[in-house]
Protein backbone atom coordinates (compact mmCIF):
# COMPACT_ATOMS: atom_id res chain seq x y z
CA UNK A 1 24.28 30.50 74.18
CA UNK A 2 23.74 33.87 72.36
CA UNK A 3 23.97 33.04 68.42
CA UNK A 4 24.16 36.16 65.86
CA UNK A 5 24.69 36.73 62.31
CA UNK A 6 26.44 40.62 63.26
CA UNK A 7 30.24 40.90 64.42
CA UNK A 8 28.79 42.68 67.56
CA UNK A 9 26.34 42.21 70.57
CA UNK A 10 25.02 45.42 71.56
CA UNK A 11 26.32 46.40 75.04
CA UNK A 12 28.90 43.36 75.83
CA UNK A 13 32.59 43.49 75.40
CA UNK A 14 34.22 40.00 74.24
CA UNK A 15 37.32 38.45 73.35
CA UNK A 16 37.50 36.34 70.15
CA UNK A 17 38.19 31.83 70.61
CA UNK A 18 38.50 31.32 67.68
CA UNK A 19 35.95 29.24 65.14
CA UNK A 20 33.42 26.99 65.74
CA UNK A 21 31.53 25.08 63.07
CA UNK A 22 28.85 21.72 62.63
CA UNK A 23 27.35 19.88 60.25
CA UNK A 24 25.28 17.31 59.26
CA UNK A 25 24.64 15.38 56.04
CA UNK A 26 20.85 13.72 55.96
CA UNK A 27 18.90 11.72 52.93
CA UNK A 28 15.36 10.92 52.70
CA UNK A 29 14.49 7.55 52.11
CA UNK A 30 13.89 6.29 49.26
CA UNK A 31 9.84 5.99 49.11
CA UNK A 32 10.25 9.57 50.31
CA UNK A 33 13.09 10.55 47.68
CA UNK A 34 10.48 8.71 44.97
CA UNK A 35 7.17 10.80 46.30
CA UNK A 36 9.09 13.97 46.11
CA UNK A 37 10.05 13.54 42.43
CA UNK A 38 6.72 13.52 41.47
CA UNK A 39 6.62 16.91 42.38
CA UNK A 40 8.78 17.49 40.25
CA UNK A 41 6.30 16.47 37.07
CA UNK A 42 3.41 18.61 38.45
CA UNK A 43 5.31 21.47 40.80
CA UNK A 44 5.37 22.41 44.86
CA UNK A 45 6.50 22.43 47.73
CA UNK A 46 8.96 19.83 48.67
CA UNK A 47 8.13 19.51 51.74
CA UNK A 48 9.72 15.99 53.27
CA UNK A 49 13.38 18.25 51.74
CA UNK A 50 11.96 20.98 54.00
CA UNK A 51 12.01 19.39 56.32
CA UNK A 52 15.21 17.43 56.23
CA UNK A 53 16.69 20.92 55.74
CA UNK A 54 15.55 21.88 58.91
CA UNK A 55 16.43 19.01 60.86
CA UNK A 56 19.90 19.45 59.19
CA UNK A 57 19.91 22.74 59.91
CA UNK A 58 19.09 22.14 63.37
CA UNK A 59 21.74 19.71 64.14
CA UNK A 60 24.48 21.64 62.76
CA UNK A 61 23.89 24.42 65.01
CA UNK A 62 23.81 21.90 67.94
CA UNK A 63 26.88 20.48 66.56
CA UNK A 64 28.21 24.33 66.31
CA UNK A 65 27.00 25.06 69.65
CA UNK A 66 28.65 22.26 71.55
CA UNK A 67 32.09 22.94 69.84
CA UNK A 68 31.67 26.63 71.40
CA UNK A 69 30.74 25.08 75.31
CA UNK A 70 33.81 23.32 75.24
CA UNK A 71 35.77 26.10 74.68
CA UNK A 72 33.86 27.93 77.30
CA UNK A 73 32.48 30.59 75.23
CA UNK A 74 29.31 32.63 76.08
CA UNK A 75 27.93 33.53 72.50
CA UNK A 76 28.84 33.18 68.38
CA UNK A 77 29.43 35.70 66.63
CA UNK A 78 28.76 35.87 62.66
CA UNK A 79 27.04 32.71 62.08
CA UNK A 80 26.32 31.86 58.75
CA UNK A 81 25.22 28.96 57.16
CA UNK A 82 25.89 26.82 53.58
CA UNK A 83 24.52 23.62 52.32
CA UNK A 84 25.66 22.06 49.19
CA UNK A 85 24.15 18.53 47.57
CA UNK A 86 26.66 15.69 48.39
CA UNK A 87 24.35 13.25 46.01
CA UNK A 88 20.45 13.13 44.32
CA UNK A 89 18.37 13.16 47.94
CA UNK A 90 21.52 13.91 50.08
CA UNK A 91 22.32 17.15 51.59
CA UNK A 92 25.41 18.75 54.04
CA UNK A 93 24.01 21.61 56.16
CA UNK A 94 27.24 23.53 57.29
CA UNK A 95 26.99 25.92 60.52
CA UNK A 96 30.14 28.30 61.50
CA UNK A 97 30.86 31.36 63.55
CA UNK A 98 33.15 32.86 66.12
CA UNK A 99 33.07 31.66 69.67
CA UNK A 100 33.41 34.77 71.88
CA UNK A 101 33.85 35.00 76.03
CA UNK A 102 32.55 38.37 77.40
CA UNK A 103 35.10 40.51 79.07
């Protein structure tokens, strides 16, 4: 599966499904959530949030991906990506884009 952030794949024709979109919402644990606020007090990277982000990340674009094989498509178009803070140590990670079959 072909995933860009353009409207456009250079050299391939395509005809539009329609949207496709995953996410995931992931916490740390709480001995985790604790050792990361002490960051906070002395500065850092957070890097047990990193990554959570990733993994997040990651398995929205599965999630995204997946929604697109069922509909048969052979790329996404204009992915993008949002995350937002559901609650302190709790995070959405929110992939969408436009499935596309080539012509």
């Amino acid at each position: 599966m072909i995933l860009v952030t353009t409207e456009k794949i250079e050299g391939k024709e395509f005809e539009m499904l329609g949207l496709v979109k995953g996410s995931c919402i992931q916490t740390k644990n709480f001995g985790k959530d604790i050792s990361q606020g002490f960051k906070n007090l002395v500065g850092g990277e957070l890097k047990s949030y990193n990554e959570m982000m990733n993994e997040s990340r990651a398995m929205a674009t599965k999630r995204m991906v997946s929604e697109a094989e069922e509909m048969g498509a052979d790329a996404i178009v204009a992915v993008r990506y949002a995350s937002a803070a559901i609650m302190q140590g709790a995070a959405e990670v929110f992939a969408y884009g436009t499935a596309v079959k080539y012509k």
